[in-house]
N, C-alpha and C. Protein backbone atom coordinates (compact mmCIF):
# COMPACT_ATOMS: atom_id res chain seq x y z
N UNK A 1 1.85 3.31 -1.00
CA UNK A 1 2.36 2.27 -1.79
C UNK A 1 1.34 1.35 -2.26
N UNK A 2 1.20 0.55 -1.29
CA UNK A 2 -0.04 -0.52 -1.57
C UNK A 2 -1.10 0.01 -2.56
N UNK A 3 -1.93 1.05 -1.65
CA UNK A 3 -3.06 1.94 -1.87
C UNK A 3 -2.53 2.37 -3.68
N UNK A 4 -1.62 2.82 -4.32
CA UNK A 4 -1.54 3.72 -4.96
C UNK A 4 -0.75 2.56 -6.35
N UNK A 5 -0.79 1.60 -6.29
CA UNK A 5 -0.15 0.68 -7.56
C UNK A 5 -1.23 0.38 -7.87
N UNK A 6 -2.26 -0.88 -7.42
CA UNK A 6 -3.38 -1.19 -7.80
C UNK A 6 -3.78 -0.19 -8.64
N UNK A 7 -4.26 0.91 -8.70
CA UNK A 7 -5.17 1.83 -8.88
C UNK A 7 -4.25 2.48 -10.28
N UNK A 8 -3.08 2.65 -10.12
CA UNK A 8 -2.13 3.05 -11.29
C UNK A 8 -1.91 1.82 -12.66
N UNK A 9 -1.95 0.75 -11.75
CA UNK A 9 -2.17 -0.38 -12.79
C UNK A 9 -3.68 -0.67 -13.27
N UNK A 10 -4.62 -0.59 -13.15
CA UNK A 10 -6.07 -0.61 -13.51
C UNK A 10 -5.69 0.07 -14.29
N UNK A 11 -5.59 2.04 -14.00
CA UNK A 11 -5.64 2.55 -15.16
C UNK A 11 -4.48 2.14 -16.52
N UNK A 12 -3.59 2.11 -16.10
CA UNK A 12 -2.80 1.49 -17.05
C UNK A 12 -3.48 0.86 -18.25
N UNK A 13 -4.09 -0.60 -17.56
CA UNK A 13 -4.41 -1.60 -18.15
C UNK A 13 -5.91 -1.29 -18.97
N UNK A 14 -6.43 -0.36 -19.09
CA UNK A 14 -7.83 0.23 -18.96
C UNK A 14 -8.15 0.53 -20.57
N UNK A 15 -7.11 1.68 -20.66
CA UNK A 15 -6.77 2.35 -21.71
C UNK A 15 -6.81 2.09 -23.05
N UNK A 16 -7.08 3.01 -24.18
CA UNK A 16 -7.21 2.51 -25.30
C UNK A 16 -5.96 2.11 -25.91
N UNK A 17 -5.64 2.99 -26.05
CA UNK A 17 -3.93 3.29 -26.60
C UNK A 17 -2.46 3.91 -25.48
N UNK A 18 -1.31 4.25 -25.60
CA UNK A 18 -0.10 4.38 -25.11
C UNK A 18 -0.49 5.55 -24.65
N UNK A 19 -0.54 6.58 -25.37
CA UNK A 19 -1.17 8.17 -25.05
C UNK A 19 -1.72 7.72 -23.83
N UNK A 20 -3.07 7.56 -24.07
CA UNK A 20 -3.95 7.92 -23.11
C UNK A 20 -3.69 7.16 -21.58
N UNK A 21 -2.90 5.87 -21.60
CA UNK A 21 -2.72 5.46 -20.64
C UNK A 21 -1.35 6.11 -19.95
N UNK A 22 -0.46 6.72 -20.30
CA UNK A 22 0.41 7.34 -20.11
C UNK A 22 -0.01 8.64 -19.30
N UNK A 23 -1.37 9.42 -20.26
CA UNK A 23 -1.67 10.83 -19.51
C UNK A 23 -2.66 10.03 -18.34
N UNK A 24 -3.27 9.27 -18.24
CA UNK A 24 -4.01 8.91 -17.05
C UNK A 24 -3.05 8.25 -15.84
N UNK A 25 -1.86 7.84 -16.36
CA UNK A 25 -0.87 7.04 -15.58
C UNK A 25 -0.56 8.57 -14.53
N UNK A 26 -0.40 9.45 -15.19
CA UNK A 26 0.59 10.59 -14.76
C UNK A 26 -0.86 11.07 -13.61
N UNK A 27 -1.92 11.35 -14.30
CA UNK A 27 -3.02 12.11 -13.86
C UNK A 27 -2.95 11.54 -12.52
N UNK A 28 -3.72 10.05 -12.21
CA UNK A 28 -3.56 9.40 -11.34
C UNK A 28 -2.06 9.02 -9.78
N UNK A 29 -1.27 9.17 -10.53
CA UNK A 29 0.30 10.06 -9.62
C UNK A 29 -0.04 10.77 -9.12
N UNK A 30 -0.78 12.20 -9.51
CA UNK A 30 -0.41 13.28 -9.42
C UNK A 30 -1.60 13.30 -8.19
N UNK A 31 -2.92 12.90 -8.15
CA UNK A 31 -3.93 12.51 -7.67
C UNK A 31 -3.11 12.31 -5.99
N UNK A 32 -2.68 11.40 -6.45
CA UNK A 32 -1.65 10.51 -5.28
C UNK A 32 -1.15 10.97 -4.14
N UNK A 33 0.13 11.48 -5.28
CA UNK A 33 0.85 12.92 -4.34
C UNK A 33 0.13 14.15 -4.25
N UNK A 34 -1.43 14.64 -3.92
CA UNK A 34 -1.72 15.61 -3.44
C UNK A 34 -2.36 14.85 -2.26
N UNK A 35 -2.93 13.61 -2.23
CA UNK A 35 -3.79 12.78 -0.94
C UNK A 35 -2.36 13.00 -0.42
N UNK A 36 -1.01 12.44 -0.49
CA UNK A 36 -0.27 12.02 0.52
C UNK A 36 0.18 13.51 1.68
N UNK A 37 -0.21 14.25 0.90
CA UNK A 37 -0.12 15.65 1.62
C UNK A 37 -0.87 15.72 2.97
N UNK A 38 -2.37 15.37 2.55
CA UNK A 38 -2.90 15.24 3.85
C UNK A 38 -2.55 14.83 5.10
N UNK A 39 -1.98 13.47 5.31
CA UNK A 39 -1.72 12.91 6.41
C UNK A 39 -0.59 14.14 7.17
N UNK A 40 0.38 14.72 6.27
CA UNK A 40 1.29 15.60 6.94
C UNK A 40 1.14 16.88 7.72
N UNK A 41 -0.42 17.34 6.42
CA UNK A 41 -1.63 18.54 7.71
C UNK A 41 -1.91 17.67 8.17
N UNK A 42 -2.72 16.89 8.39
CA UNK A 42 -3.57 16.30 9.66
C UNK A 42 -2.56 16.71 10.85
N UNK A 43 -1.47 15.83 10.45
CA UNK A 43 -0.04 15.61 11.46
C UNK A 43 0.10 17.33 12.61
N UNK A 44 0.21 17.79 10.92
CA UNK A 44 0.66 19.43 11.88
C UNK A 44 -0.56 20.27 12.10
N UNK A 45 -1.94 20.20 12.46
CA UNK A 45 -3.23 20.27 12.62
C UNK A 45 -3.50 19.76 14.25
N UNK A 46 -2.81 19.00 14.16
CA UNK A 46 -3.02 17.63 15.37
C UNK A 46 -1.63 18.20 16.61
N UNK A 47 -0.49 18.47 15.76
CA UNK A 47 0.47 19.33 16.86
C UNK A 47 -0.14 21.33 17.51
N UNK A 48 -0.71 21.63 16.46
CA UNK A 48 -1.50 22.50 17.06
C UNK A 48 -2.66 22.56 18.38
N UNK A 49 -3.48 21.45 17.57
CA UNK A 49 -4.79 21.24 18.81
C UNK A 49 -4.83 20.12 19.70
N UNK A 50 -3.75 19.29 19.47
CA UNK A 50 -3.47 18.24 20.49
C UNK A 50 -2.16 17.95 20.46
N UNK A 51 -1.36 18.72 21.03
CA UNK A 51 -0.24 18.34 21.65
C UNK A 51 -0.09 17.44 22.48
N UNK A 52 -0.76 17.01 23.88
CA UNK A 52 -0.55 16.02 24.65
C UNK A 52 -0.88 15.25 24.08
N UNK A 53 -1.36 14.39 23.06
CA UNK A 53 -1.52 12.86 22.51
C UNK A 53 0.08 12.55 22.20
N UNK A 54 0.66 14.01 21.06
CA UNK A 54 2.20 13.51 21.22
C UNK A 54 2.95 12.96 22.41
N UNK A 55 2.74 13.76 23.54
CA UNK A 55 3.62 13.68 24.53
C UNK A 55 3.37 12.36 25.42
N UNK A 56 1.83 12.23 25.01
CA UNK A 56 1.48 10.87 26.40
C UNK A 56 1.88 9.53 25.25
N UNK A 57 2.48 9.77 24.42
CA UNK A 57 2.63 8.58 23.24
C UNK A 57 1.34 7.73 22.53
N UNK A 58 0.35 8.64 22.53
CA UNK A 58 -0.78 8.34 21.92
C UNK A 58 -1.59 9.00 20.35
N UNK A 59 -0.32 9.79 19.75
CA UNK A 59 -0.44 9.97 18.61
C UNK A 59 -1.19 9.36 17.36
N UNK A 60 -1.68 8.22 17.72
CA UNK A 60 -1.92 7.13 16.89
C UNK A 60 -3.63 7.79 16.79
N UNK A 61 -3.92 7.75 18.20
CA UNK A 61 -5.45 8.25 18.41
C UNK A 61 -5.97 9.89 17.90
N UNK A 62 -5.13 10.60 17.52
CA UNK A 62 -5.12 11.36 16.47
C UNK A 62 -5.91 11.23 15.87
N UNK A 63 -6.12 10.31 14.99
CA UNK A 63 -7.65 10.42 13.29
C UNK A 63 -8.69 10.45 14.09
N UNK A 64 -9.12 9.57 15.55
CA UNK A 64 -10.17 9.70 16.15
C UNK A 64 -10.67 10.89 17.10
N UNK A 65 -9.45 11.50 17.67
CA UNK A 65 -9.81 12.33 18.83
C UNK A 65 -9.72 13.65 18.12
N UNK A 66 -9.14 14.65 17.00
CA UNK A 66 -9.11 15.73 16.39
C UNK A 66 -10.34 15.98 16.01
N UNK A 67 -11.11 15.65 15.07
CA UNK A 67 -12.26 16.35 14.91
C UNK A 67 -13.30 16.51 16.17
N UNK A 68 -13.62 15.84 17.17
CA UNK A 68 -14.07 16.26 18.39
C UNK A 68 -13.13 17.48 19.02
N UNK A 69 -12.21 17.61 18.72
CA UNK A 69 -11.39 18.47 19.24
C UNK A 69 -11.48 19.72 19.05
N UNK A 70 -11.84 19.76 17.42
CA UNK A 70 -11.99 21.16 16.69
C UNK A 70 -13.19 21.36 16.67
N UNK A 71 -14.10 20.51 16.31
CA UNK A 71 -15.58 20.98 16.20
C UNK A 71 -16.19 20.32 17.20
N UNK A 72 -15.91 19.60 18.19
CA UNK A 72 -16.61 19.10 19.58
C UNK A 72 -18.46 19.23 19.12
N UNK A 73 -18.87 18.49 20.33
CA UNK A 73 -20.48 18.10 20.31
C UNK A 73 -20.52 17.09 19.51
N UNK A 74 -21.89 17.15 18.63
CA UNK A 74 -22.41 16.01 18.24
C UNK A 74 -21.38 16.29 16.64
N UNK A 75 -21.62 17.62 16.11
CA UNK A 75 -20.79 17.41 15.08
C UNK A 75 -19.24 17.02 15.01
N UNK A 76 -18.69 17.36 15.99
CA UNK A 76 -17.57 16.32 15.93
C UNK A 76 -17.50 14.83 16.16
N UNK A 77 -19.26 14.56 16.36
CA UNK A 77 -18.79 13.35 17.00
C UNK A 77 -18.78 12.35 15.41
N UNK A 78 -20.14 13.52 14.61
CA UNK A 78 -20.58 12.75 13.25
C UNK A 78 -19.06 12.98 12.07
N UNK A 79 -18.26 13.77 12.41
CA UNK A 79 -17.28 13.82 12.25
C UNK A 79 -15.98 13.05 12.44
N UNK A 80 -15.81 12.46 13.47
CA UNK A 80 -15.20 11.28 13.87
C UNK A 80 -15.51 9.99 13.40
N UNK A 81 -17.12 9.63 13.12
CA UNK A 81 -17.63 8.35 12.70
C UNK A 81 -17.34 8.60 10.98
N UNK A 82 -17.71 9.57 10.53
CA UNK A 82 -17.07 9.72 9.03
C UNK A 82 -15.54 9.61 8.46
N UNK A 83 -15.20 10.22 9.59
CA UNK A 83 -13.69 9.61 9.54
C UNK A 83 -13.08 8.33 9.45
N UNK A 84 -13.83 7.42 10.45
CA UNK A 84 -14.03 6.24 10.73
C UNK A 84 -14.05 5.46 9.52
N UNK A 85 -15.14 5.76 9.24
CA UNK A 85 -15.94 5.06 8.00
C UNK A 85 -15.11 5.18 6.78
N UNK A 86 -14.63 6.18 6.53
CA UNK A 86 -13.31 6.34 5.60
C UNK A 86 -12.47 5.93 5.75
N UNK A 87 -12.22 5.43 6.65
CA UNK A 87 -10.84 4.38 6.94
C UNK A 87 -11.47 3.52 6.48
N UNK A 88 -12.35 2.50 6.85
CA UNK A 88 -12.48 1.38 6.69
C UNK A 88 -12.94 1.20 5.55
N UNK A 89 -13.54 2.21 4.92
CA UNK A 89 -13.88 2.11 3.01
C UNK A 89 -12.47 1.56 2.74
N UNK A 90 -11.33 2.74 3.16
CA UNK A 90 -10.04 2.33 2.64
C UNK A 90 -9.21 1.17 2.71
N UNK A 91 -9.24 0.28 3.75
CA UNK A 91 -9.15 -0.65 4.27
C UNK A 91 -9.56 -1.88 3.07
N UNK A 92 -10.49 -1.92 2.99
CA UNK A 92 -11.23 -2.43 2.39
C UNK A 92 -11.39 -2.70 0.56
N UNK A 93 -11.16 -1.47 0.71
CA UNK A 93 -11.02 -1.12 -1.19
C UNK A 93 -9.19 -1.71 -0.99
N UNK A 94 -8.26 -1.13 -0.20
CA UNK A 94 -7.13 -1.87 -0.60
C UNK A 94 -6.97 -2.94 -0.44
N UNK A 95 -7.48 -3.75 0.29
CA UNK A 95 -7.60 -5.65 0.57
C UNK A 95 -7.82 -5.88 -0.36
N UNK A 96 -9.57 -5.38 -0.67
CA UNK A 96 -10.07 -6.24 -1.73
C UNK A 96 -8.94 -6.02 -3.26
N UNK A 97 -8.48 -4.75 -3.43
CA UNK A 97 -7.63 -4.83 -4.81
C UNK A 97 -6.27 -5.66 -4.75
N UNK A 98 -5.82 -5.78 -3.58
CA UNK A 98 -4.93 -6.60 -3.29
C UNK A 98 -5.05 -7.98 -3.94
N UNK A 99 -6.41 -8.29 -3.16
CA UNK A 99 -6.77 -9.94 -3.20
C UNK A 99 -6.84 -9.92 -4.60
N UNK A 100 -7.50 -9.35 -5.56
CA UNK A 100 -8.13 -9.40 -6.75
C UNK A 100 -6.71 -9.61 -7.75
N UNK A 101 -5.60 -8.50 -7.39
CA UNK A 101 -4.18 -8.89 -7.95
C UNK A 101 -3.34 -10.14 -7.92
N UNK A 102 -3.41 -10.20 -6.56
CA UNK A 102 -2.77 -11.61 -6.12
C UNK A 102 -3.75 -13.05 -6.85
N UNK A 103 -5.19 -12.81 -6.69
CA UNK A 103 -5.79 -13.93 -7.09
C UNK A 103 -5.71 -14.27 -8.58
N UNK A 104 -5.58 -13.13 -9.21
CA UNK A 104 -4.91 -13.27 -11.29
C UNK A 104 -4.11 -14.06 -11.25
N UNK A 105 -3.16 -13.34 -10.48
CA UNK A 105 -1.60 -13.86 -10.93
C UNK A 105 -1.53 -15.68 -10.50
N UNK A 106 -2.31 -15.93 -9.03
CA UNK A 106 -2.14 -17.43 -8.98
C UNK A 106 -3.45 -17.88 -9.90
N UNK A 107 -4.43 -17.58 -10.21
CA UNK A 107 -4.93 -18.29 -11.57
C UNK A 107 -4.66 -18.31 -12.32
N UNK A 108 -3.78 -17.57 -13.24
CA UNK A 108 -3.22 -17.47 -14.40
C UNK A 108 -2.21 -18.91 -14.42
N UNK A 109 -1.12 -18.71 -13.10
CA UNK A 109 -0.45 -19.24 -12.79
C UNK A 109 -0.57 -21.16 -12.41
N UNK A 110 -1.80 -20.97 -11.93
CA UNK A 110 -1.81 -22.35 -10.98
C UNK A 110 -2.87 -23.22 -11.72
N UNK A 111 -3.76 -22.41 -11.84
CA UNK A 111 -5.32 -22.88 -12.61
C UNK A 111 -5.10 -22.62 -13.51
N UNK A 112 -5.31 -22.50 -14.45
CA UNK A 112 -5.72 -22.26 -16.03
C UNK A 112 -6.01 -20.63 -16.43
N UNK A 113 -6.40 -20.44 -15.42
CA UNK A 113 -7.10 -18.61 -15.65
C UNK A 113 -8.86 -18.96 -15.91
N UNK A 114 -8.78 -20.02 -15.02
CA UNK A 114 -10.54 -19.96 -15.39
C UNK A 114 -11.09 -19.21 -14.03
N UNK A 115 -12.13 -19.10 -14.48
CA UNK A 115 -13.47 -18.49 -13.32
C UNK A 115 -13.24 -19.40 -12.04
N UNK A 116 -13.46 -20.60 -12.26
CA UNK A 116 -13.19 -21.83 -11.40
C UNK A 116 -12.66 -21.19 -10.16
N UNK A 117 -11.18 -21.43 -10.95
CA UNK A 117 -9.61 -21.08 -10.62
C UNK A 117 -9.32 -19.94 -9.97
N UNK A 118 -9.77 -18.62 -10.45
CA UNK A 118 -10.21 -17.38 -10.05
C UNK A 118 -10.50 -17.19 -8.52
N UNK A 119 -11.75 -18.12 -8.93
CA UNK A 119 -12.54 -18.19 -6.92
C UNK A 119 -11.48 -18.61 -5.64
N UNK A 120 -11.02 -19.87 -6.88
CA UNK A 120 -10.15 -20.79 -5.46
C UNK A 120 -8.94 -19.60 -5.48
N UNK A 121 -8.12 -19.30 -6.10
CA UNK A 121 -7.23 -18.27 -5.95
C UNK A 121 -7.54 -17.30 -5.15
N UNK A 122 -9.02 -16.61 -5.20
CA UNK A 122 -9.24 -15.79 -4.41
C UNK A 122 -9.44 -16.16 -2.85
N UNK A 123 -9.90 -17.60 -3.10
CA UNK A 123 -9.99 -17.82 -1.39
C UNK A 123 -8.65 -17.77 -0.78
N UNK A 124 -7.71 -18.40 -1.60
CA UNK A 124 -6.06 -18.90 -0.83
C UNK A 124 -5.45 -17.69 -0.19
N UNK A 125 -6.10 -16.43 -1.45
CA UNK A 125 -5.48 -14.82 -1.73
C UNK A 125 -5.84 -14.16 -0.51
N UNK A 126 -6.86 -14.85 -0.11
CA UNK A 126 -7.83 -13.98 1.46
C UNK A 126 -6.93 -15.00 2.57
N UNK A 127 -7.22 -15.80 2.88
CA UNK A 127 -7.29 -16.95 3.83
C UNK A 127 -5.57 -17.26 4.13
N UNK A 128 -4.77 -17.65 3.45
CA UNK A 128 -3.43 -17.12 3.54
C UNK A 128 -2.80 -16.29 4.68
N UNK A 129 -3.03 -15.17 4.02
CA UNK A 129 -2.46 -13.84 4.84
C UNK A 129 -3.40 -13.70 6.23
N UNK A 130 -4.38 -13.81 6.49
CA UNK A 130 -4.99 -13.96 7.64
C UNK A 130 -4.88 -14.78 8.36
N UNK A 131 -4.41 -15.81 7.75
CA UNK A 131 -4.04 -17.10 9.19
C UNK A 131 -2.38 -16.50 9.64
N UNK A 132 -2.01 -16.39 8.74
CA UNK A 132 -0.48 -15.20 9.21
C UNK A 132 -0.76 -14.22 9.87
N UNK A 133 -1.34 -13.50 9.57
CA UNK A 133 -1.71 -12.50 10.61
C UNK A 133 -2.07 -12.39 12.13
N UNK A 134 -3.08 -13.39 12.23
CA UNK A 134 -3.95 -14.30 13.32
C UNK A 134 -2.93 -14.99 14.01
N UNK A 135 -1.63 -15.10 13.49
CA UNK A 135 -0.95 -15.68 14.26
C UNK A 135 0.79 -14.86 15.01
N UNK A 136 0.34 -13.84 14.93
CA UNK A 136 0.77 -12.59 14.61
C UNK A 136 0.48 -11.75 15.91
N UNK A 137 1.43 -11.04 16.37
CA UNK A 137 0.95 -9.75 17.73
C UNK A 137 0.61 -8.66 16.49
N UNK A 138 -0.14 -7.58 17.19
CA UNK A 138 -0.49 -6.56 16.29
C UNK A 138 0.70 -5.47 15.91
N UNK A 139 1.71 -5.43 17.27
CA UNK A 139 2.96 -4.80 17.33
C UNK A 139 4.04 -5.50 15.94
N UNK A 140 4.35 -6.77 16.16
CA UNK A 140 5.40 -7.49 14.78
C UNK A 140 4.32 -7.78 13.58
N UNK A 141 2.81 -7.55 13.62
CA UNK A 141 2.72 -7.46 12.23
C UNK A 141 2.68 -5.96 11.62
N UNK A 142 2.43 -4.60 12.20
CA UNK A 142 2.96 -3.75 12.48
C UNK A 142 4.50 -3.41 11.77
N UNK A 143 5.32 -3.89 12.30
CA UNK A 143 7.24 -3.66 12.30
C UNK A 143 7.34 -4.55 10.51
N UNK A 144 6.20 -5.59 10.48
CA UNK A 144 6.73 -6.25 9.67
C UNK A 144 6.27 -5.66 8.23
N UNK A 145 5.09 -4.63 8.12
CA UNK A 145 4.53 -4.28 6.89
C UNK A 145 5.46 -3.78 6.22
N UNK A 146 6.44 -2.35 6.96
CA UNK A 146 7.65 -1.52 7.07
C UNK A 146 8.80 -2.07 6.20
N UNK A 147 8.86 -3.93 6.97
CA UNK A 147 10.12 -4.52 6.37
C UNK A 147 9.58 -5.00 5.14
N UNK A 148 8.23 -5.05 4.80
CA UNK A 148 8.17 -5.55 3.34
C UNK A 148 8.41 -4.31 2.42
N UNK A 149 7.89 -3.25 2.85
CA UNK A 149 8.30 -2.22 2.25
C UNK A 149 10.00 -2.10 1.40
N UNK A 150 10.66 -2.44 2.45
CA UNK A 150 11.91 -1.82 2.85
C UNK A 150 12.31 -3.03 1.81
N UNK A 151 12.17 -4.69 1.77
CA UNK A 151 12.22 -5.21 1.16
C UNK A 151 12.06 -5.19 -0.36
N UNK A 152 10.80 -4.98 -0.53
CA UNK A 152 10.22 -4.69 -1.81
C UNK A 152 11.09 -3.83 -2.97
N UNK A 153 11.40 -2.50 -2.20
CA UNK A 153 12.07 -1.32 -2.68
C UNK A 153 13.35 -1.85 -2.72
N UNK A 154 14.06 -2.38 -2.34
CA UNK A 154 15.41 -2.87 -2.81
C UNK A 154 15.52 -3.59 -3.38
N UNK A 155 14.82 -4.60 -3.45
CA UNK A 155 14.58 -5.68 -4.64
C UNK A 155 14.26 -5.03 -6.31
N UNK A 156 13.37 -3.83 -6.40
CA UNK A 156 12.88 -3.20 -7.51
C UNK A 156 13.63 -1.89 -7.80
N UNK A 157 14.13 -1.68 -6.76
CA UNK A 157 15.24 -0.08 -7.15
C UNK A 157 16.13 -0.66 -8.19
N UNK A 158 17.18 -1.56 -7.37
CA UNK A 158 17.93 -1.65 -8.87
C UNK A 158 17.52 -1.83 -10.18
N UNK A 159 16.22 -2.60 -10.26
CA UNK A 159 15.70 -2.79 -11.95
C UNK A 159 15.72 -1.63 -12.42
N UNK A 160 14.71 -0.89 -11.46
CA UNK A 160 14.48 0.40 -12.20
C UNK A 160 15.24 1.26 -12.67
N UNK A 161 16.37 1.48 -11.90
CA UNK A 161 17.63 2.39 -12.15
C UNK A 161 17.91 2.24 -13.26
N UNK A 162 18.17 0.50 -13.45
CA UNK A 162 19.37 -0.06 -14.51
C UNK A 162 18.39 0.46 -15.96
N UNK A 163 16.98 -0.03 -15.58
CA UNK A 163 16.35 -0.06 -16.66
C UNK A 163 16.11 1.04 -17.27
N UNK A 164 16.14 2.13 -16.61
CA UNK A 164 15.93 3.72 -16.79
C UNK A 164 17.50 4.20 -17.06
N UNK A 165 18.27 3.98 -16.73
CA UNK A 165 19.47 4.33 -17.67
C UNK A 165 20.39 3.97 -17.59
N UNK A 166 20.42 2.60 -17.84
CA UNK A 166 21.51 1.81 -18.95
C UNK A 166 20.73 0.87 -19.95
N UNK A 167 21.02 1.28 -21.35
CA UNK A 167 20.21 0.46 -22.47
C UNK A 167 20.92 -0.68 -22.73
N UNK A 168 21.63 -0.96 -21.50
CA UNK A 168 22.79 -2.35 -22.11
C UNK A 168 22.04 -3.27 -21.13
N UNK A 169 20.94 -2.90 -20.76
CA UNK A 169 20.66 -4.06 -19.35
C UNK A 169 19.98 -5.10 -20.07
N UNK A 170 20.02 -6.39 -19.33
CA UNK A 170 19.71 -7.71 -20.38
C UNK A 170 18.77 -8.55 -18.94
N UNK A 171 18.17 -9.61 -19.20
CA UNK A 171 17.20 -10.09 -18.43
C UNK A 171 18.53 -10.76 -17.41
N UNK A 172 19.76 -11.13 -17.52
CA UNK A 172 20.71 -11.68 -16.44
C UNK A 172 20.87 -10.76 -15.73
N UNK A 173 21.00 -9.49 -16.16
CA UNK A 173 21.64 -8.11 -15.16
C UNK A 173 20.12 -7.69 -14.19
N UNK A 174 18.90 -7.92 -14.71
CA UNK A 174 17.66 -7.28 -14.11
C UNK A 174 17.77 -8.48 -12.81
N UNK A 175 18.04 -9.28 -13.53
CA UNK A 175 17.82 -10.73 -12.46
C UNK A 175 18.80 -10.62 -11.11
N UNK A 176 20.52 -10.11 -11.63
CA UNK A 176 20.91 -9.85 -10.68
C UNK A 176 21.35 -8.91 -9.97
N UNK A 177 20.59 -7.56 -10.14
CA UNK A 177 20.07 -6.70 -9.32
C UNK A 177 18.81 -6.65 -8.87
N UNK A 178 18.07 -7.53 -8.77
CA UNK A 178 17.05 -7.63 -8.22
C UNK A 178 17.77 -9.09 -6.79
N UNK A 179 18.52 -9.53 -7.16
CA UNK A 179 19.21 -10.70 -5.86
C UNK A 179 19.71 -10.22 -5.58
N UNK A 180 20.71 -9.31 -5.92
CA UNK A 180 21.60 -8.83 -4.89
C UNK A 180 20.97 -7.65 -4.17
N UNK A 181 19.93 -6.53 -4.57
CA UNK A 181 18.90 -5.81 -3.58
C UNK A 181 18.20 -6.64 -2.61
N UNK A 182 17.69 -7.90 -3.09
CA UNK A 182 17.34 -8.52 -2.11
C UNK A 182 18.35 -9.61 -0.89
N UNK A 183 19.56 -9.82 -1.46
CA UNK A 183 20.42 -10.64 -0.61
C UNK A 183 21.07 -9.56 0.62
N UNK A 184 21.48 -8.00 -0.13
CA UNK A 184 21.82 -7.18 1.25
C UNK A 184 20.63 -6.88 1.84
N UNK A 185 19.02 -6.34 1.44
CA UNK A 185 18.10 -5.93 2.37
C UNK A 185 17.69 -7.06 3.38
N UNK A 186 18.26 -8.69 2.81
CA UNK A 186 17.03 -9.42 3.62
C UNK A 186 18.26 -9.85 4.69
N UNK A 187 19.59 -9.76 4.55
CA UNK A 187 20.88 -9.72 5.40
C UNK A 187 20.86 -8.94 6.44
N UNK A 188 20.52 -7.46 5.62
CA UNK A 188 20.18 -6.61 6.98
C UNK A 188 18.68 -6.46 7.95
N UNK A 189 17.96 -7.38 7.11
CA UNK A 189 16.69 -7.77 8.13
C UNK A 189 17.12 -8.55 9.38
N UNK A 190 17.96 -9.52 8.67
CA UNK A 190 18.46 -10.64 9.88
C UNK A 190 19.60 -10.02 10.59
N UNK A 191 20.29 -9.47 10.41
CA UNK A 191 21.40 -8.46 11.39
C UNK A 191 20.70 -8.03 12.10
């Protein structure tokens, strides 16, 4: 999710014309859904050569302990740290595109859209969510990414539906299917 809008909106926004951002829109999808494949081999890769991580409830340690597993010694070990390191590229590239989104929208919004404005946006865009976090167990911030998910998608399903097929939809109807996705999902958060 996260990982895969940023990167669909760049290209979007990139583009010369409708065409081309349309075939790069798709290209980039398609990109998408062949990465998301991976995690599901890894998954069934990982039930082959490490079954007991499932069973001792340590599945998680999976990305670290498999390649020592399969190729053991030093090359699994340079294998594991590359792994590593690819996480945290990823990590990283999605924060930072995060921050960079979020920090537009409140400069545009708050500041003027200057450079200035930009910076301070970007600090609020970082500094924000980390004092939330920081204040946070790793378990409920964890449970809570899930519920923004879960949030998010009900709030934007109905637009999309309506907007994708009914040509009668008007900015009152987007408005209130987007409250009422969000008045039952955030109801059933609190249930």
């Amino acid at each position: 999710g996260t990982l895969g809008l940023p990167h669909v909106l760049v290209r979007f926004y990139t583009n010369p014309d409708g065409q081309s951002a349309r075939r790069t829109t798709l290209i980039v999808l398609g990109l998408l859904s062949v990465f998301y494949l991976f995690p599901t081999a890894y998954g069934l890769i990982g039930r082959m050569f490490a079954p007991e991580l499932a069973q001792s409830g340590q599945a998680d340690a999976l990305v670290l302990l498999l390649p020592g597993q399969l190729v053991g010694g030093v090359a699994g070990d340079l294998l594991s740290a590359l792994v590593v390191a690819g996480a945290f590229a990823a990590f990283l590239s999605t924060t930072s595109g995060l921050v960079v989104s979020l920090a537009g929208v409140i400069s545009q919004d708050l500041f003027g859209g200057s450079v200035k404005g930009f910076r301070r946006a970007a600090v609020i865009s970082a500094v924000v969510p980390l004092g939330l976090a920081s204040m946070t167990g790793s378990l409920a911030l964890a449970g809570s990414v899930g519920m923004v998910f879960a949030f998010t998608a009900s709030t934007l399903c109905p637009v999309l539906l309506l907007g994708i097929w009914w040509r009668g939809l008007t900015d009152s109807g987007a408005i209130a299917g987007m409250a009422t996705g969000a008045v039952l999902c955030g109801g059933a958060m609190v249930g």
